[in-house]
N, C-alpha and C. Protein backbone atom coordinates (compact mmCIF):
# COMPACT_ATOMS: atom_id res chain seq x y z
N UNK A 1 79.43 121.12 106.22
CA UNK A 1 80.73 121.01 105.55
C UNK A 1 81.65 120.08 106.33
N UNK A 2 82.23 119.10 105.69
CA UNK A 2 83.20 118.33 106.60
C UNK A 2 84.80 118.41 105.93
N UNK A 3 85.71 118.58 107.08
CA UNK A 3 86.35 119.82 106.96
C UNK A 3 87.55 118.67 107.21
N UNK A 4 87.96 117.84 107.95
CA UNK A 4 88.50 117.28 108.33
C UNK A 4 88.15 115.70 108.47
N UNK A 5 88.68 114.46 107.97
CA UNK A 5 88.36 113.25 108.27
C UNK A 5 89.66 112.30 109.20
N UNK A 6 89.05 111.69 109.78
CA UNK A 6 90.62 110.76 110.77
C UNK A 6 89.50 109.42 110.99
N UNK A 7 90.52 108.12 110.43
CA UNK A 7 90.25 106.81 110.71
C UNK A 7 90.74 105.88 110.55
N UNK A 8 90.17 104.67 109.85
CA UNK A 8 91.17 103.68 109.40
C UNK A 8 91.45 104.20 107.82
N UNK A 9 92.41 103.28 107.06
CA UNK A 9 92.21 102.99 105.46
C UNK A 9 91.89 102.04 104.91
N UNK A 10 90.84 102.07 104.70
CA UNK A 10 90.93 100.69 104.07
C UNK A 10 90.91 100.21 102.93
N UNK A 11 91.33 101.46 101.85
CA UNK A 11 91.90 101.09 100.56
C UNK A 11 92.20 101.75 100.17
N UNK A 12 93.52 102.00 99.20
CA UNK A 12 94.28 102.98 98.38
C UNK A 12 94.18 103.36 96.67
N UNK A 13 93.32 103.36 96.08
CA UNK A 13 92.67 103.59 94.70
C UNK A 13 94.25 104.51 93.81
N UNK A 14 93.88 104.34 92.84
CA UNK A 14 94.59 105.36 91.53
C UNK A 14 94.29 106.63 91.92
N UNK A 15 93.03 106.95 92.17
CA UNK A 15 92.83 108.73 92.12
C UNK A 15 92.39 109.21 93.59
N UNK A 16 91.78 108.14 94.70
CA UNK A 16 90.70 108.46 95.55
C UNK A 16 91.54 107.12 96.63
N UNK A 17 91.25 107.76 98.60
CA UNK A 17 91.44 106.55 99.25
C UNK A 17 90.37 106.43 100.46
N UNK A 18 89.60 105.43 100.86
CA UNK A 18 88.69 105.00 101.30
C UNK A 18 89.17 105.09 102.82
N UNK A 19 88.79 105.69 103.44
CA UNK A 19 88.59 105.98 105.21
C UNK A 19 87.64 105.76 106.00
N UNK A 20 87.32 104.74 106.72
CA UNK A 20 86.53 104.21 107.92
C UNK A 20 86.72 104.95 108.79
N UNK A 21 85.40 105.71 109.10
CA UNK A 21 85.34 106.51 110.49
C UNK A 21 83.91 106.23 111.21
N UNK A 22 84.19 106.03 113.06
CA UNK A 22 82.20 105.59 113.38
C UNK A 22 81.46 105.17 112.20
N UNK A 23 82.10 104.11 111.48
CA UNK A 23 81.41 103.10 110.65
C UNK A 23 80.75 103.60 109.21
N UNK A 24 81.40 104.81 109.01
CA UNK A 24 81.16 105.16 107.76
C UNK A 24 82.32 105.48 107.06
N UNK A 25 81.81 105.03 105.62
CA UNK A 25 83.24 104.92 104.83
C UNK A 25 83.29 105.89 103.97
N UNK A 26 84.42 107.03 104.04
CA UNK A 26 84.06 108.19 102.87
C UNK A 26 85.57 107.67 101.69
N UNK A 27 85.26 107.95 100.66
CA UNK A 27 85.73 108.27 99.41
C UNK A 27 86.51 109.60 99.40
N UNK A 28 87.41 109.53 99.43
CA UNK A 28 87.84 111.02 98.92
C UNK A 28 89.36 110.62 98.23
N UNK A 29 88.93 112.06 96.79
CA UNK A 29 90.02 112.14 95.88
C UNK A 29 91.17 112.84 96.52
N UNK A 30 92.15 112.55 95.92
CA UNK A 30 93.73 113.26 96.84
C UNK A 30 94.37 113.22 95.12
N UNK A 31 95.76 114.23 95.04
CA UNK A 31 96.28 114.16 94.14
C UNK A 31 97.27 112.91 94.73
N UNK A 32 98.18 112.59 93.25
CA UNK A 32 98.99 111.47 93.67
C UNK A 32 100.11 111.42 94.93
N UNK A 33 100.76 112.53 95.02
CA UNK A 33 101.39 112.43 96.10
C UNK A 33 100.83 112.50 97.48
N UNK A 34 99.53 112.92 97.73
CA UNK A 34 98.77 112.47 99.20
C UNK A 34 98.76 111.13 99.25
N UNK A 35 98.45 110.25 98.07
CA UNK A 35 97.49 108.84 98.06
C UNK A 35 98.84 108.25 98.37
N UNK A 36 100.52 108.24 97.62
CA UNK A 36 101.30 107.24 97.50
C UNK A 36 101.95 107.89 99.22
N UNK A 37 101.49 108.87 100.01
CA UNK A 37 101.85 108.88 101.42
C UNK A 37 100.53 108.64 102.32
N UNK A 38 100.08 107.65 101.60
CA UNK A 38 98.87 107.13 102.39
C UNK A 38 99.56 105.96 103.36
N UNK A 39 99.33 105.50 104.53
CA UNK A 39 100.03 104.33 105.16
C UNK A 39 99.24 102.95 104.67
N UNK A 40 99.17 101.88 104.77
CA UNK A 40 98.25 100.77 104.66
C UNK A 40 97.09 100.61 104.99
N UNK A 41 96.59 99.93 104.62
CA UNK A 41 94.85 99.27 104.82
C UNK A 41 95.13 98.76 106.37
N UNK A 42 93.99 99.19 107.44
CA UNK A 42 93.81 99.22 108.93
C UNK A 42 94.55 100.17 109.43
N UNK A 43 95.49 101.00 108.83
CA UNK A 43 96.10 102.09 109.38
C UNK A 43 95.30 103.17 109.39
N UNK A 44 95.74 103.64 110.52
CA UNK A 44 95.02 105.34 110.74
C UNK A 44 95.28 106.43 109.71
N UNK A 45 94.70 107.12 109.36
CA UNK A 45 95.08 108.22 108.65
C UNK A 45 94.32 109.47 108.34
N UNK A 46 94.28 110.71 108.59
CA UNK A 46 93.75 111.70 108.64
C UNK A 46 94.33 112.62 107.02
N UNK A 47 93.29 112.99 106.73
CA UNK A 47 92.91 114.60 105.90
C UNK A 47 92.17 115.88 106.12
N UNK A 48 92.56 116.83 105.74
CA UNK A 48 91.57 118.26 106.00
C UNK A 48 91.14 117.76 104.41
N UNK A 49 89.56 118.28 104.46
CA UNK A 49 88.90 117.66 103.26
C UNK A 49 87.93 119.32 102.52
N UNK A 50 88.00 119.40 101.57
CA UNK A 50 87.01 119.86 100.78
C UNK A 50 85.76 119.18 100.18
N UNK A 51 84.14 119.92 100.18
CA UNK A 51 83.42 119.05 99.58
C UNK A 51 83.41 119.68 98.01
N UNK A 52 82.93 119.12 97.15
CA UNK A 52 83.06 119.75 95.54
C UNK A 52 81.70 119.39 95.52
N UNK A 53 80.66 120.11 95.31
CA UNK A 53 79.02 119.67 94.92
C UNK A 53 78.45 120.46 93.83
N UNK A 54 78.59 119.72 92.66
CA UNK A 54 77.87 120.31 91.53
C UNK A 54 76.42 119.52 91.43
N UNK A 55 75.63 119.60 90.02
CA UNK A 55 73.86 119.32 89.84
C UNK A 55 74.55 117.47 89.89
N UNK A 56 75.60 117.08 88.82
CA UNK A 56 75.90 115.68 88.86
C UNK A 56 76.56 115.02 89.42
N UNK A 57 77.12 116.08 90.61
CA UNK A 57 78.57 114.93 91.70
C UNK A 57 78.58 115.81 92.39
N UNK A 58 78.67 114.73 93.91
CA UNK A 58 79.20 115.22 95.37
C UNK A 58 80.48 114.70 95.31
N UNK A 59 81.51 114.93 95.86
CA UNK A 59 82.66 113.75 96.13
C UNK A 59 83.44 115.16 97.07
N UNK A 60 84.36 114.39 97.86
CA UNK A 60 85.41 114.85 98.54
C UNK A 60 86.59 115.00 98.35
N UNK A 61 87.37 116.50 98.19
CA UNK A 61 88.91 116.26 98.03
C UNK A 61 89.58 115.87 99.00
N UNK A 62 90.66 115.83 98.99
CA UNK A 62 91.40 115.00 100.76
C UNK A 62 92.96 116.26 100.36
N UNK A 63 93.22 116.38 101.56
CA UNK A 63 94.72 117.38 101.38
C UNK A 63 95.33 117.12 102.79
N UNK A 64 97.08 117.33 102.77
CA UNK A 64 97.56 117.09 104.16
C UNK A 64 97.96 117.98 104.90
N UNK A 65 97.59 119.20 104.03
CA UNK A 65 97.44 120.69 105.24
C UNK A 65 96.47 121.55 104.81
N UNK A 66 96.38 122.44 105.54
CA UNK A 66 95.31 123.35 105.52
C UNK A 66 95.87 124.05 104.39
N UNK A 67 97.03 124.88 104.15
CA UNK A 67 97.32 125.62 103.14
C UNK A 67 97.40 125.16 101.77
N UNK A 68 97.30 123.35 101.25
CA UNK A 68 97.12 122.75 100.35
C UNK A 68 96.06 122.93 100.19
N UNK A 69 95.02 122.90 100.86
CA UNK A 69 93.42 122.82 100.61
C UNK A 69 92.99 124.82 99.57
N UNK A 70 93.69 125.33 100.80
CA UNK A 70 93.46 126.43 100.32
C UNK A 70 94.02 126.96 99.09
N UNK A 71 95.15 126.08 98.55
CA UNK A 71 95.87 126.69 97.39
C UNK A 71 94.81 126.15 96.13
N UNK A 72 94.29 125.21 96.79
CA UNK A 72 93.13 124.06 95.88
C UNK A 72 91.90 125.34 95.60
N UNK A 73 91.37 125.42 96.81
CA UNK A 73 90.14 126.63 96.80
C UNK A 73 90.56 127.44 95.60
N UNK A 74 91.73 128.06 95.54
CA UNK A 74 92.42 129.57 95.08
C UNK A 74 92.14 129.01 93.26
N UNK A 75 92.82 127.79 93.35
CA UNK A 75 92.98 127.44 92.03
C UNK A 75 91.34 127.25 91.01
N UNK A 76 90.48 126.77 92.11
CA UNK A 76 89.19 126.37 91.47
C UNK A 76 88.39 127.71 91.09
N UNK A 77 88.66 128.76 91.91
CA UNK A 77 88.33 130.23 91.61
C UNK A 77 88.09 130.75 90.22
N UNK A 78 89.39 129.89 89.07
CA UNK A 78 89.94 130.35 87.93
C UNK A 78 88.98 129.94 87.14
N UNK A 79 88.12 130.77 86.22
CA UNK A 79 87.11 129.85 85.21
C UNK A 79 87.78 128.70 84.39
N UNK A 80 87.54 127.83 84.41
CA UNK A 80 88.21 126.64 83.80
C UNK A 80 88.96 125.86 84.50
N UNK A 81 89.07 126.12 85.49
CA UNK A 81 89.82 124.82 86.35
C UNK A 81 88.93 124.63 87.43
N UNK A 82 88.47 123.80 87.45
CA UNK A 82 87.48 122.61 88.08
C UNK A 82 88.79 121.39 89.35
N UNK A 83 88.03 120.83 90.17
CA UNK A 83 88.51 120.01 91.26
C UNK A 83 89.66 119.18 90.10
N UNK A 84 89.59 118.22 89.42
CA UNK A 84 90.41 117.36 89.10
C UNK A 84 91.60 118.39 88.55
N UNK A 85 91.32 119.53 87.78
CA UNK A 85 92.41 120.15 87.01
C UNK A 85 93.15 120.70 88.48
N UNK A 86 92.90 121.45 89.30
CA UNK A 86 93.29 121.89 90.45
C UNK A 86 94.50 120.99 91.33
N UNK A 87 93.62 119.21 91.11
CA UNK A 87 94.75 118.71 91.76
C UNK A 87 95.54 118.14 91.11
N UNK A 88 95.57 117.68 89.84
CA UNK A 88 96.70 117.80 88.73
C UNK A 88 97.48 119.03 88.86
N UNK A 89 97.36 119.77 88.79
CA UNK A 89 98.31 121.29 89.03
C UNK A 89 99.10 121.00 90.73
N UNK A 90 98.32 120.45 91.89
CA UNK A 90 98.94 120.23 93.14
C UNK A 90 99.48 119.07 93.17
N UNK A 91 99.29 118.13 92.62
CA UNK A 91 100.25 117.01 92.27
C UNK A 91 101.26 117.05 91.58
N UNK A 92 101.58 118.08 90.43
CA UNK A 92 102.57 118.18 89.92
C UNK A 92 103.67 118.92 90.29
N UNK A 93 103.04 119.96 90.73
CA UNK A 93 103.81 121.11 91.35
C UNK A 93 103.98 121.22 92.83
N UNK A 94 103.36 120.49 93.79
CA UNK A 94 103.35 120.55 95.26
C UNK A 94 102.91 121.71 95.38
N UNK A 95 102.54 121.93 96.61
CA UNK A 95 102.28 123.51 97.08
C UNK A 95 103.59 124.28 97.12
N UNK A 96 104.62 124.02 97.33
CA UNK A 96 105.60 125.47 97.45
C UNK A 96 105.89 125.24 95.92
N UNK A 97 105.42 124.55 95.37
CA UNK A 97 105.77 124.93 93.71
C UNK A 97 105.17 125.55 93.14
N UNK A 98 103.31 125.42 93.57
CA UNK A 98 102.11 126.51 93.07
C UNK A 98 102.80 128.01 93.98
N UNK A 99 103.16 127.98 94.53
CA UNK A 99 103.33 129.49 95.32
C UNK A 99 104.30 130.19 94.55
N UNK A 100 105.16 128.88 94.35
CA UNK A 100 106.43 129.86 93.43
C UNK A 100 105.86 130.29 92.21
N UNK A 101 105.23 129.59 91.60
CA UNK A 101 104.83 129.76 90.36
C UNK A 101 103.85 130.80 90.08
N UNK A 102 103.27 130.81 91.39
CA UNK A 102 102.17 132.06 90.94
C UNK A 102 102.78 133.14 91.18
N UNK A 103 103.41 133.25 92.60
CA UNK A 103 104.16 134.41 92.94
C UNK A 103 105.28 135.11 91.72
N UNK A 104 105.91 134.33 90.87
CA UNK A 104 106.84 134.57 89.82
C UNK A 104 106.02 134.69 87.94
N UNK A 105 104.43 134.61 88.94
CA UNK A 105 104.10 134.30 87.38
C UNK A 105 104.78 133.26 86.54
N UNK A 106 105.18 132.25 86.90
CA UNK A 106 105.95 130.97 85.87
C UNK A 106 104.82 130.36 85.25
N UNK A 107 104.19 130.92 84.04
CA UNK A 107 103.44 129.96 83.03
C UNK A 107 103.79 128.48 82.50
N UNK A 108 105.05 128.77 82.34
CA UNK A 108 105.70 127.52 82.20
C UNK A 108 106.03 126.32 82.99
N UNK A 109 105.52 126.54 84.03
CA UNK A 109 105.78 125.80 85.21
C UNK A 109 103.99 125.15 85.62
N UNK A 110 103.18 126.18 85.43
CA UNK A 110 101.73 125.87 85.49
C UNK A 110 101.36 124.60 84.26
N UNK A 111 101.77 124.90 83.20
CA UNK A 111 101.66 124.28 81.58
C UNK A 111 102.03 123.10 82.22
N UNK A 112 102.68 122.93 83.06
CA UNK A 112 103.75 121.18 83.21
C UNK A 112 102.78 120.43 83.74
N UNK A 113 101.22 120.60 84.72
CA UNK A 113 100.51 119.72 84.73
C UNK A 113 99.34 119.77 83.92
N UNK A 114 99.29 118.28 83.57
CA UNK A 114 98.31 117.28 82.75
C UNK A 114 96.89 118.74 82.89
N UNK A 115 96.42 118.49 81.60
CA UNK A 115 95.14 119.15 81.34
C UNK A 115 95.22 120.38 81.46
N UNK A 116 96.39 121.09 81.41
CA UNK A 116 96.89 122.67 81.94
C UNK A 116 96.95 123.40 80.01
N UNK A 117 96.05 123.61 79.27
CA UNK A 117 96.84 124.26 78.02
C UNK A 117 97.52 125.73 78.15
N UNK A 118 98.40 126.46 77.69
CA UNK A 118 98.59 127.46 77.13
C UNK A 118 97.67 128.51 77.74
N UNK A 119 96.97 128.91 77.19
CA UNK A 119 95.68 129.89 77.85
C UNK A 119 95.32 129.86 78.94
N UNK A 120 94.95 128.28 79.56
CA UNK A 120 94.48 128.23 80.88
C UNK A 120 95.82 128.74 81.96
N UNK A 121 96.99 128.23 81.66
CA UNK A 121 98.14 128.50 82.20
C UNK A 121 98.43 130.10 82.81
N UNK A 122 98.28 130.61 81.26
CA UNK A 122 98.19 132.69 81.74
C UNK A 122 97.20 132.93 82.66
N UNK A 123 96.20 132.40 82.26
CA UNK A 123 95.03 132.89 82.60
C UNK A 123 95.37 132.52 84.45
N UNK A 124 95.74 131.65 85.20
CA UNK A 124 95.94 131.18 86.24
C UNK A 124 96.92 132.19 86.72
N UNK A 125 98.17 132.44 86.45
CA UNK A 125 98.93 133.01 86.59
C UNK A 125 98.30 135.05 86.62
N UNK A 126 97.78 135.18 85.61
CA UNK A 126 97.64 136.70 85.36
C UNK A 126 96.37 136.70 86.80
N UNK A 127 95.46 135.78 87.06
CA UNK A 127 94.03 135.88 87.91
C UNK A 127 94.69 135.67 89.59
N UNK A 128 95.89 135.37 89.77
CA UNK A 128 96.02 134.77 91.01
C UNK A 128 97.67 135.06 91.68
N UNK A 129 98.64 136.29 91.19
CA UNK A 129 99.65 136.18 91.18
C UNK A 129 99.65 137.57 92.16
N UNK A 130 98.18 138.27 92.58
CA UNK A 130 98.61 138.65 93.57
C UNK A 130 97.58 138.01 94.81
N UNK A 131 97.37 137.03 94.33
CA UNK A 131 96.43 136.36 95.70
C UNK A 131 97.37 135.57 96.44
N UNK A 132 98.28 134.69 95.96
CA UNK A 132 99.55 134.26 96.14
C UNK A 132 99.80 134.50 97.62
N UNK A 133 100.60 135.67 98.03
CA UNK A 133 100.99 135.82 99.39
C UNK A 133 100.27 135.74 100.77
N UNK A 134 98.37 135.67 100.36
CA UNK A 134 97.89 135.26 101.77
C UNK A 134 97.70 133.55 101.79
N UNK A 135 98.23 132.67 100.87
CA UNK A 135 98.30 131.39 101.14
C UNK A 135 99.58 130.98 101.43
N UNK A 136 100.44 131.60 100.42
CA UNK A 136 102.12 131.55 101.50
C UNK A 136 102.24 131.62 102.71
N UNK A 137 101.32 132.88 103.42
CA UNK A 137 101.43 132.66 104.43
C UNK A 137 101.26 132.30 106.01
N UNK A 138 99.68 131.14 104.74
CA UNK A 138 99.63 129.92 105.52
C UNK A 138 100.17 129.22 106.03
N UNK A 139 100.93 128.75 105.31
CA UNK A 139 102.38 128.06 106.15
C UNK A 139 102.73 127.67 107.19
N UNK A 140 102.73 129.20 107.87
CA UNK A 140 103.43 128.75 109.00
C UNK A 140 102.47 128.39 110.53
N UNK A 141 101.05 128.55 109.64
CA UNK A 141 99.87 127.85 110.35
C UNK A 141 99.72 126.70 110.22
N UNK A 142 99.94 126.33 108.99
CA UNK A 142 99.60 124.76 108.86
C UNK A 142 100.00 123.56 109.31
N UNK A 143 99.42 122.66 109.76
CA UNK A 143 99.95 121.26 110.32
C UNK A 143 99.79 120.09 109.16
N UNK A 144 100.63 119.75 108.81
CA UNK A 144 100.58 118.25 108.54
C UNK A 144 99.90 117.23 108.96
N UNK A 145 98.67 116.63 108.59
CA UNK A 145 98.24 115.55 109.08
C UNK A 145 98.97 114.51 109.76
N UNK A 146 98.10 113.97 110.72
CA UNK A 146 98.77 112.99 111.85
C UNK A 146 98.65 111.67 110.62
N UNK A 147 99.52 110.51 110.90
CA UNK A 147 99.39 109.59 110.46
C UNK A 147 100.25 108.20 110.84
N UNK A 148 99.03 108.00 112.16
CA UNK A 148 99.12 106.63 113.23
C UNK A 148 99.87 105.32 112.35
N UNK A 149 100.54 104.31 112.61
CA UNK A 149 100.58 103.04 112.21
C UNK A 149 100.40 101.84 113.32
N UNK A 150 99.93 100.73 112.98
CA UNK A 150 99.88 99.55 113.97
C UNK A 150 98.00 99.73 114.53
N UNK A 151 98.02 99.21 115.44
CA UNK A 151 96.50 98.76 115.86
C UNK A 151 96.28 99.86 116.99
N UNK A 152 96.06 100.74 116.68
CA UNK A 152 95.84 102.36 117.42
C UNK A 152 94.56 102.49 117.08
N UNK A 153 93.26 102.39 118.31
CA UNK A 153 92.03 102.64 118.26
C UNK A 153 91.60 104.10 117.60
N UNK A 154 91.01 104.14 116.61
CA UNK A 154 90.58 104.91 116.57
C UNK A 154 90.34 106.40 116.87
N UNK A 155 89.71 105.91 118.13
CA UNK A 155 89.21 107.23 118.93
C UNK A 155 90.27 107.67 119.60
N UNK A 156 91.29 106.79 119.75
CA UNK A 156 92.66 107.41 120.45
C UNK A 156 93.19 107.96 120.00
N UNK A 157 93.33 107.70 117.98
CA UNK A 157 93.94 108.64 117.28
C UNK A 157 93.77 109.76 117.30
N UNK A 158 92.52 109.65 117.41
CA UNK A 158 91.64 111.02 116.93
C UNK A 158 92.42 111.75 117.95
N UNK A 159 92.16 111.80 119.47
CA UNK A 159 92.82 112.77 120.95
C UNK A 159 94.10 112.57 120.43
N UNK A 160 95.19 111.60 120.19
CA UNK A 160 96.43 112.45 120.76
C UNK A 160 97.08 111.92 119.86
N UNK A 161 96.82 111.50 118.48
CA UNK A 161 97.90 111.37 117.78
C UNK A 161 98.98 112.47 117.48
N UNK A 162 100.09 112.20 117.34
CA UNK A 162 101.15 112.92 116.81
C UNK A 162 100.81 113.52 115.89
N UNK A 163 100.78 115.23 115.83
CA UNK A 163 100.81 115.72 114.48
C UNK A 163 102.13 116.88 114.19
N UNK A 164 102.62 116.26 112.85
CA UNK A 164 103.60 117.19 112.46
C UNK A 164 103.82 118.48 112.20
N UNK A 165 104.60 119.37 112.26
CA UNK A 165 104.66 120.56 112.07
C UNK A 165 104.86 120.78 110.33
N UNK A 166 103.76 121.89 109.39
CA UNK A 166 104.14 121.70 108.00
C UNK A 166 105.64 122.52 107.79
N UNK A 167 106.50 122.23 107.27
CA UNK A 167 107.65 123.41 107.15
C UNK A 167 106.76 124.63 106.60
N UNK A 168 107.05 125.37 107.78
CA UNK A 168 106.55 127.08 107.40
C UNK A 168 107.61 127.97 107.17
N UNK A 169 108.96 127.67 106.70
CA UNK A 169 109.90 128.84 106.44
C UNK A 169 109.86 129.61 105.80
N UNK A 170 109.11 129.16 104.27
CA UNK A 170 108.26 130.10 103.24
C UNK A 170 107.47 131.55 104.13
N UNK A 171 106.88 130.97 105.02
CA UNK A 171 105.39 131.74 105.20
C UNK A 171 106.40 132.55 106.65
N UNK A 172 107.14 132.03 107.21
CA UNK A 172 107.89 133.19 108.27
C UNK A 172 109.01 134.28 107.47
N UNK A 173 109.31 133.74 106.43
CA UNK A 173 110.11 134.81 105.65
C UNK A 173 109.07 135.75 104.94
N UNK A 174 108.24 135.48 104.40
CA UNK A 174 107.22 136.43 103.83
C UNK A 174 106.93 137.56 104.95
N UNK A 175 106.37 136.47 106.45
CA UNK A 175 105.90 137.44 107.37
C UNK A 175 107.27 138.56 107.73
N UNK A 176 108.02 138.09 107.70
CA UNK A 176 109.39 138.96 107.97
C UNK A 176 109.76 140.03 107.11
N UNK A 177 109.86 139.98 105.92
CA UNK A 177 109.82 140.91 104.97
C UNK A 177 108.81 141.81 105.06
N UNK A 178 107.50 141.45 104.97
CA UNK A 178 106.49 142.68 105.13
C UNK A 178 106.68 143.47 106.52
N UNK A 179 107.10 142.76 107.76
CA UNK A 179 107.13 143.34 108.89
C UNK A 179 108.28 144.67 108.88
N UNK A 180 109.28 144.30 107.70
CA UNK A 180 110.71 144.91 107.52
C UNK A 180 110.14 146.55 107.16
N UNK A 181 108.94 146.02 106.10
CA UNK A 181 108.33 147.27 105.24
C UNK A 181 108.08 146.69 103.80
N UNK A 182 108.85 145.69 103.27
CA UNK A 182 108.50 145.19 101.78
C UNK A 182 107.28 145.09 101.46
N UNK A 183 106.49 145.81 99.81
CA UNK A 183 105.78 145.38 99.71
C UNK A 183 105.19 143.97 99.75
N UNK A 184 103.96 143.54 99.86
CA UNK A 184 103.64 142.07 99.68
C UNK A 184 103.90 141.31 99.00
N UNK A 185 103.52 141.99 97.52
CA UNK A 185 103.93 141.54 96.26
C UNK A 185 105.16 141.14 96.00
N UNK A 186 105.86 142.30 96.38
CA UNK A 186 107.78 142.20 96.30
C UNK A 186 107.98 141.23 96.90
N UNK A 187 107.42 140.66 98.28
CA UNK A 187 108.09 140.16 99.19
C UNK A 187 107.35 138.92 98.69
N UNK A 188 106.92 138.38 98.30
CA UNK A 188 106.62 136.81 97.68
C UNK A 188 107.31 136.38 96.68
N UNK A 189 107.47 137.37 95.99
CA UNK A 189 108.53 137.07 94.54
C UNK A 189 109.81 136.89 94.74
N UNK A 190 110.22 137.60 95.99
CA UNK A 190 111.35 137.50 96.35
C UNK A 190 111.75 135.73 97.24
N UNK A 191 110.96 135.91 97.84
CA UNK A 191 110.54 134.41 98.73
C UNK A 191 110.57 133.12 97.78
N UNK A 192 109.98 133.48 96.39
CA UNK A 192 109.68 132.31 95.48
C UNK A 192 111.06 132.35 94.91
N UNK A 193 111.84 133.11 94.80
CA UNK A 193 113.12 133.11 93.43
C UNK A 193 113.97 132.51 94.62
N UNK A 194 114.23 132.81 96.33
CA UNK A 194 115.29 132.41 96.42
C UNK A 194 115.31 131.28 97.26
N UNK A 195 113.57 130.62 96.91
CA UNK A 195 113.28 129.05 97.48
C UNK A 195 114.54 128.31 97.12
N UNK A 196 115.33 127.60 98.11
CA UNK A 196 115.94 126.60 98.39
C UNK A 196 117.24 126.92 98.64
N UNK A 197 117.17 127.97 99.12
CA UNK A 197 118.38 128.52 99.44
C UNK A 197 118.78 128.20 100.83
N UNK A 198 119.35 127.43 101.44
CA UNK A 198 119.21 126.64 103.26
C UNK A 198 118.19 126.29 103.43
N UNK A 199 118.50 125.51 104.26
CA UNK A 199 116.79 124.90 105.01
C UNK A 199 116.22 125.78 106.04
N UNK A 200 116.11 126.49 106.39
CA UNK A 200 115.99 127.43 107.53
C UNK A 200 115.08 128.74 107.18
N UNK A 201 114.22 129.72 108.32
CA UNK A 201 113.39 130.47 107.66
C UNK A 201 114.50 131.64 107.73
N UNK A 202 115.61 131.65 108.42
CA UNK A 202 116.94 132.77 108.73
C UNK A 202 117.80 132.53 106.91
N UNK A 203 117.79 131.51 106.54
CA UNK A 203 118.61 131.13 105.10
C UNK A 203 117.96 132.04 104.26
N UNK A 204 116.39 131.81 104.46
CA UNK A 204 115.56 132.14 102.74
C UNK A 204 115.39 133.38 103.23
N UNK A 205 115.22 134.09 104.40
CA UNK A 205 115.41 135.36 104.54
C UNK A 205 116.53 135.99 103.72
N UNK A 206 117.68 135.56 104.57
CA UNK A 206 118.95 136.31 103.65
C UNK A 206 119.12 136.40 102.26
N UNK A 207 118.47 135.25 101.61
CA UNK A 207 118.77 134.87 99.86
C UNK A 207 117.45 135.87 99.55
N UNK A 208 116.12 136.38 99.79
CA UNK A 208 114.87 136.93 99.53
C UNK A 208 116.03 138.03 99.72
N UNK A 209 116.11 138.73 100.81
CA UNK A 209 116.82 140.15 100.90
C UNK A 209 117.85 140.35 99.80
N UNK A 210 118.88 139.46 99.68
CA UNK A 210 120.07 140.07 98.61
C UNK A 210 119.09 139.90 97.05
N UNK A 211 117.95 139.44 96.93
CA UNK A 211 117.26 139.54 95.70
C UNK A 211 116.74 140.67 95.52
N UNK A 212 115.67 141.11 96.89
CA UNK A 212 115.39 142.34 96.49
C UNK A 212 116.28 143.44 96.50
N UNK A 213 117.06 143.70 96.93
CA UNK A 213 118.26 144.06 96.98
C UNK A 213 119.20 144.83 95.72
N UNK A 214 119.20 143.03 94.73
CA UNK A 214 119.17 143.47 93.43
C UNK A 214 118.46 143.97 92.17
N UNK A 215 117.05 144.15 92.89
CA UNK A 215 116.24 144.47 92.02
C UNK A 215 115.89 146.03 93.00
N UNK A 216 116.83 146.91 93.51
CA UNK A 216 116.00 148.16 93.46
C UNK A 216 116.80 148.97 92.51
């Protein structure tokens, strides 16, 4: 299983971007917002990767954290959504948008990406709305892929490139709430309704609490 790729780019496609590593070039699909934060051709650039292997295709997904990959896994689970529908749903919605959405059950919010009908939408939502809170609270594990620019060898990237921290405020407020005593369930729904409330994991705490709050 190859789990992770870091190299050059050396091309940026519509659906898929081409990575030179020890002289082999892999293919891998990304939804649109990985590919248009791809850097240039000879630039470094790393993904955590999924393989997809059915009887008629191997190919590779590409994602820029671990908890994207996994929201990908979660989604392909669902009978009827297959790799491309999965990252249409993560391209449209980002990951803290699949979390909200599952966590709140928002059908309507699932429906909004391409190839999503009606049925498949519930069906996503009713199969996965309490699986929800152990990828939330990924989060605050996950790293952001490194992504070198300029004439940075390779193998240097690989040891010490810079890698970003993913915002985990989602996934430390979840952990906080359950630690409080909130159920799991409660405590994701609560996390999803009062997303964007400060930037901070102390903000979405306080806005999650006065929610559940109002709902006892």
């Amino acid at each position: 299983m190859i789990g992770k790729i870091t190299g050059r780019v050396d091309y940026v496609a519509d659906d898929h971007v081409l990575i030179e590593t020890a002289g082999v070039g892999y293919i891998i699909h990304c939804a649109a917002p990985t590919l248009a934060a791809m850097p240039g051709p000879g630039e470094v650039a790393a993904l955590y990767t999924e393989m997809v292997v059915r009887e008629d295709l191997m190919q590779l997904i590409g994602f820029r954290t671990v908890a994207e990959r996994e929201w990908h896994r979660l989604l392909t689970s669902v009978q009827g959504v297959g790799a491309r529908v999965a990252l249409a749903i993560l391209g449209a919605l980002g990951p803290d948008g699949v979390s909200r959405a599952l966590a709140l059950g928002d059908v309507a919010a699932i429906r909004a990406a391409p190839g999503v009908g009606p049925k498949l939408a519930v069906r996503i939502a009713n199969e996965l709305s309490d699986k929800a809170p152990a990828v939330m609270a990924l989060g605050a594990q996950g790293k952001r892929t490194a992504v070198a620019s300029g004439p940075v060898p390779v193998g240097e990237a690989m040891k010490s490139a810079a890698v970003v921290l993913a915002d985990g405020a989602t996934a430390d407020a979840l952990s906080a709430l359950v630690n409080l005593g909130y159920d799991r369930m409660q405590a994701a729904r609560a996390v999803a309704e009062a997303a964007g409330s400060g930037s901070g994991s102390a903000d979405l705490i306080k806005a999650a609490l006065k929610t559940l709050d109002r709902n006892l």
